[in-house]
N, C-alpha and C. Protein backbone atom coordinates (compact mmCIF):
# COMPACT_ATOMS: atom_id res chain seq x y z
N UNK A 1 -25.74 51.24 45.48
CA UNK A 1 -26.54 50.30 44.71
C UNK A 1 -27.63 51.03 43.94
N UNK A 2 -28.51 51.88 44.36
CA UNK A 2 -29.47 52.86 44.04
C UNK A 2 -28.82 53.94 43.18
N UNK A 3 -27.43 54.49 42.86
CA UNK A 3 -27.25 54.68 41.63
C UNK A 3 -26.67 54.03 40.63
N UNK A 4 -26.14 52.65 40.90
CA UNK A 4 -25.57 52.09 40.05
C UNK A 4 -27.26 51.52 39.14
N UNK A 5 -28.56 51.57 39.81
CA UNK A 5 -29.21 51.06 38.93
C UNK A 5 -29.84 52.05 38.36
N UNK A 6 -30.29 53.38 39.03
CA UNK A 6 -30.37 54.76 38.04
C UNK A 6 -29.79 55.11 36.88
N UNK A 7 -28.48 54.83 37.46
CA UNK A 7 -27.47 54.99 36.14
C UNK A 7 -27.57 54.03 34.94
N UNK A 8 -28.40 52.86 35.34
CA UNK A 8 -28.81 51.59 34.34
C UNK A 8 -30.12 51.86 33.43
N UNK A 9 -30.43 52.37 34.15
CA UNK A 9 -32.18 52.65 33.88
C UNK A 9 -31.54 53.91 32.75
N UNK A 10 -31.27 55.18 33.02
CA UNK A 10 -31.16 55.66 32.43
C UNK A 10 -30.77 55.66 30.79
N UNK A 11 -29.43 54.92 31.28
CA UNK A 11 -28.62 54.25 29.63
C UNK A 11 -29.86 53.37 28.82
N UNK A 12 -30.44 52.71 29.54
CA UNK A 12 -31.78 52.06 28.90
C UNK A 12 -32.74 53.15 28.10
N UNK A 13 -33.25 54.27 28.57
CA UNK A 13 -33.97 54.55 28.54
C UNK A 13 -33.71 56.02 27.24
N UNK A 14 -31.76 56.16 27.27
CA UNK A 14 -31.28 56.76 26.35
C UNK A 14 -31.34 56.11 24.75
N UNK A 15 -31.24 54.71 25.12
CA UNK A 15 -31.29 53.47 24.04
C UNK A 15 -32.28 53.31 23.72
N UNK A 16 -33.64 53.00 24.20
CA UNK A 16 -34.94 52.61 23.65
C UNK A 16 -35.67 54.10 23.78
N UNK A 17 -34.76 55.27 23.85
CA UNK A 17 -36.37 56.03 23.90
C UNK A 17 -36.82 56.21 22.20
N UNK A 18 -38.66 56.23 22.52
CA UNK A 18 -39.34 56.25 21.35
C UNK A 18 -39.38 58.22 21.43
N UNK A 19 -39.67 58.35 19.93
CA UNK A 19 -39.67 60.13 19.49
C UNK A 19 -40.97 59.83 19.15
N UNK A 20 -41.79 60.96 19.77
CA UNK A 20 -43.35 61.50 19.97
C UNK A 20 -43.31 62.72 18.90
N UNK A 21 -44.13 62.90 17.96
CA UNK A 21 -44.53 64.25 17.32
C UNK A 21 -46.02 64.18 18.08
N UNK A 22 -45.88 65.40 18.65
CA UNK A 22 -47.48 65.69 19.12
C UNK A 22 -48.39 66.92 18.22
N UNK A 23 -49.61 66.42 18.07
CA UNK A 23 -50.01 67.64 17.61
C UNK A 23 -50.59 68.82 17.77
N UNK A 24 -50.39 69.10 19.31
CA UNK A 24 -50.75 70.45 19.82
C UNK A 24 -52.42 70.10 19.99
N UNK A 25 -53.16 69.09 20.45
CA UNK A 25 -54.35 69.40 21.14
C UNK A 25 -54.91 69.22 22.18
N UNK A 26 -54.03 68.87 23.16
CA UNK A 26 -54.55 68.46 24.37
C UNK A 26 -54.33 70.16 25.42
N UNK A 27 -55.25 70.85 25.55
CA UNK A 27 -55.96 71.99 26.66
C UNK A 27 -56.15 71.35 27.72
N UNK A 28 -55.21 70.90 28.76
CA UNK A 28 -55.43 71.02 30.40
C UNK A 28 -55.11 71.25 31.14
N UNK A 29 -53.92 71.83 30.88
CA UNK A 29 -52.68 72.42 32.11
C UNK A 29 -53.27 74.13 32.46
N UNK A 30 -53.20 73.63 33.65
CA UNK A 30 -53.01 75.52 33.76
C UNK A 30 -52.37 76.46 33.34
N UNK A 31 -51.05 76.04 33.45
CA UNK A 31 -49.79 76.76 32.20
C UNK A 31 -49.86 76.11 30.60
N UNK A 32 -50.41 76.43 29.55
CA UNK A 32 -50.55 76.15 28.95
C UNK A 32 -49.24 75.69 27.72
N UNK A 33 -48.11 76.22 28.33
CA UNK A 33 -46.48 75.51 27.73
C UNK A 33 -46.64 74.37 28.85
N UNK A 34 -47.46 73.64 29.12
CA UNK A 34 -47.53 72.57 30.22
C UNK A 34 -48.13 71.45 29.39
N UNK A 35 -48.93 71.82 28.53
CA UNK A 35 -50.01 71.01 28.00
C UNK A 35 -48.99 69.97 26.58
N UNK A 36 -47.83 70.63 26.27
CA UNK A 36 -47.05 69.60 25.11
C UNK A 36 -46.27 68.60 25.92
N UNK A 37 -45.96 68.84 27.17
CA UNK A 37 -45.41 67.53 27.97
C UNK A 37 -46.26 66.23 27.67
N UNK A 38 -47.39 67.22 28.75
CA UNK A 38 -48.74 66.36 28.73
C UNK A 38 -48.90 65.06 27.98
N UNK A 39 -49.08 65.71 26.57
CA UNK A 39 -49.66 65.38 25.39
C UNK A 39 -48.87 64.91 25.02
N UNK A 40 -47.21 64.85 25.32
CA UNK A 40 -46.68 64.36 24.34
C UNK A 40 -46.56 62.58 25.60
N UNK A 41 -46.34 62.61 26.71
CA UNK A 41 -46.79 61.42 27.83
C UNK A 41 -47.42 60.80 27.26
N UNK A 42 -48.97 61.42 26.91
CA UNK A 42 -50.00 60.40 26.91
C UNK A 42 -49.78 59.89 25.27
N UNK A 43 -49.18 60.60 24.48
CA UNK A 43 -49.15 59.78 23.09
C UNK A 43 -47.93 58.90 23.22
N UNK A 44 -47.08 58.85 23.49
CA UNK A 44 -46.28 57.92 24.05
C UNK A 44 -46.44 56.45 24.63
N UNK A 45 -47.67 57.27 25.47
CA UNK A 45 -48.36 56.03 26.02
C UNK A 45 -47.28 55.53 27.40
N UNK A 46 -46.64 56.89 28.37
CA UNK A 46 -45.67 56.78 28.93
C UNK A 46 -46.36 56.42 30.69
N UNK A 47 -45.91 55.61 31.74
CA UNK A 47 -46.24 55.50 32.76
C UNK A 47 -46.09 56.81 33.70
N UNK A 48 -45.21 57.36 33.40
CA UNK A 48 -44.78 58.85 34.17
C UNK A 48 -44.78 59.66 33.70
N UNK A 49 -45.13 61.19 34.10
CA UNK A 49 -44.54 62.45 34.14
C UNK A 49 -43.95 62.47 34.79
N UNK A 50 -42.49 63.03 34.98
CA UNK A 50 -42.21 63.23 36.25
C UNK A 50 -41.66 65.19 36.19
N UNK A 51 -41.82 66.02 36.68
CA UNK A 51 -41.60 67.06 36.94
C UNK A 51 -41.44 67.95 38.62
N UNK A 52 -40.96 68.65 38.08
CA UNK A 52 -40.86 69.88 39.70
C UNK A 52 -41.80 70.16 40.00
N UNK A 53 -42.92 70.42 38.68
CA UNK A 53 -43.99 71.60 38.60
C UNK A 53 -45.03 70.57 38.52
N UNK A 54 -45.92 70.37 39.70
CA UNK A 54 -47.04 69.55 39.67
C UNK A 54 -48.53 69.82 39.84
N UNK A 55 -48.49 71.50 39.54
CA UNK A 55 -49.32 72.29 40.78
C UNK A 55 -50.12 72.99 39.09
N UNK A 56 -49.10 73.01 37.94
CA UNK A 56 -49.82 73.12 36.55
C UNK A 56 -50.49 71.81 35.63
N UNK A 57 -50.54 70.84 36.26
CA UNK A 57 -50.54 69.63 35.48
C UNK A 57 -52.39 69.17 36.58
N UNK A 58 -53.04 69.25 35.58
CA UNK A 58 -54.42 68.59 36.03
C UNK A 58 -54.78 67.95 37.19
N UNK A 59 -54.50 66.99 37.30
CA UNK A 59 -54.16 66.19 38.93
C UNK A 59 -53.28 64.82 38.63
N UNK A 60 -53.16 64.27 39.84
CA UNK A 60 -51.93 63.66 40.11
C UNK A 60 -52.14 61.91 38.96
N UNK A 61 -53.48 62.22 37.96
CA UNK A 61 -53.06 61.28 37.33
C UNK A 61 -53.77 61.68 35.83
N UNK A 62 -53.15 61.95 34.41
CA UNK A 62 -54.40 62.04 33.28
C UNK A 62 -54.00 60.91 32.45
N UNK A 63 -55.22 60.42 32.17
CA UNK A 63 -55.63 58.90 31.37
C UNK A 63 -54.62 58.14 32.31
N UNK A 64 -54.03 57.50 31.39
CA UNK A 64 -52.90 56.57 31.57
C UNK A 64 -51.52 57.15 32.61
N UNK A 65 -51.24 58.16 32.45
CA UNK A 65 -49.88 58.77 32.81
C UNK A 65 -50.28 59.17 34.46
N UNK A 66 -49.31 58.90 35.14
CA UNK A 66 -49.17 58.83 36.46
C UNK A 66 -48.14 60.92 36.87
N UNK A 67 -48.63 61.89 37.20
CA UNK A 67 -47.90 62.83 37.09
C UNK A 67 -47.20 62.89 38.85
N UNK A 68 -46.07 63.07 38.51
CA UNK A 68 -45.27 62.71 39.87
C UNK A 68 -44.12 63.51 40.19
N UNK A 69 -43.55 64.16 41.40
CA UNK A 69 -42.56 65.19 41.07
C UNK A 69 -41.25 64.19 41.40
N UNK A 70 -39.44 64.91 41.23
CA UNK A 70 -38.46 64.24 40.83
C UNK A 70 -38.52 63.16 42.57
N UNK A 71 -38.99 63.75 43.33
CA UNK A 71 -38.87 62.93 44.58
C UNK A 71 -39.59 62.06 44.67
N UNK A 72 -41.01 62.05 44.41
CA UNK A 72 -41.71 60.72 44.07
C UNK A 72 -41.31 59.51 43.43
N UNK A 73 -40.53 59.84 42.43
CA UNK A 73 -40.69 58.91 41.10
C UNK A 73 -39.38 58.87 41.74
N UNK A 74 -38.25 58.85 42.42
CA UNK A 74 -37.36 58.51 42.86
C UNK A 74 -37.52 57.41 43.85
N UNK A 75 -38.50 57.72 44.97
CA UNK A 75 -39.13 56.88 45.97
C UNK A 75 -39.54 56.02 45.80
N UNK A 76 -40.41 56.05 44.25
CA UNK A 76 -40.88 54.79 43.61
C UNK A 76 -40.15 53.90 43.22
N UNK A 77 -39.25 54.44 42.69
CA UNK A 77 -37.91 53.50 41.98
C UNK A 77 -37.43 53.02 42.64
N UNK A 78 -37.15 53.67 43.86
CA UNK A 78 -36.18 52.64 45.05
C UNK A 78 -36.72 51.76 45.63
N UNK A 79 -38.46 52.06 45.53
CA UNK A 79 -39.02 50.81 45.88
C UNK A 79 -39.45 49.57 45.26
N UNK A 80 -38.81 49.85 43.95
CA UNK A 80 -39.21 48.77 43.28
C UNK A 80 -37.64 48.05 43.02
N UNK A 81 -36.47 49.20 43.09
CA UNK A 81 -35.05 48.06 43.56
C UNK A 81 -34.28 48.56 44.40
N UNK A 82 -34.77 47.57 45.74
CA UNK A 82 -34.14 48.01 47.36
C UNK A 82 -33.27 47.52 46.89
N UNK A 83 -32.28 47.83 47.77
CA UNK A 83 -30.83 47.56 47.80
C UNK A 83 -30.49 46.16 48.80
């Protein structure tokens, strides 16, 4: 059940995704090839980061964007459709 709705979400998310041009100014990542994710999240205006690497990204939340690694944001999802 939990991938038949991953697999839903996804196709959704292949269909409505919006394209971000960012313009290179957001300085807060420790790794600084960290900082166009970032930036490109928060211009988006996206609820998640989700990444491996959570340990370069400011803390676990900037502005709006929630930064979360692939197991979190998995956990979350399943909790929002139990099976």
């Amino acid at each position: 059940m939990i991938k038949a709705v991953v697999d839903t979400k996804l196709i959704e998310l292949r269909t409505s995704a919006l394209r971000v041009a960012f313009p290179g100014q957001l300085h807060v990542c420790k790794d600084v090839d960290d900082d166009k994710f970032l930036e490109t999240a928060v211009l988006a205006s996206a609820d998640f980061l989700v990444t491996k690497n959570t340990k370069h990204f400011p803390a676990k939340r900037y502005q709006s964007v929630r930064i979360v690694t692939v197991s979190k944001f998995l956990d979350l999802v399943e909790k929002q459709y139990p099976e």
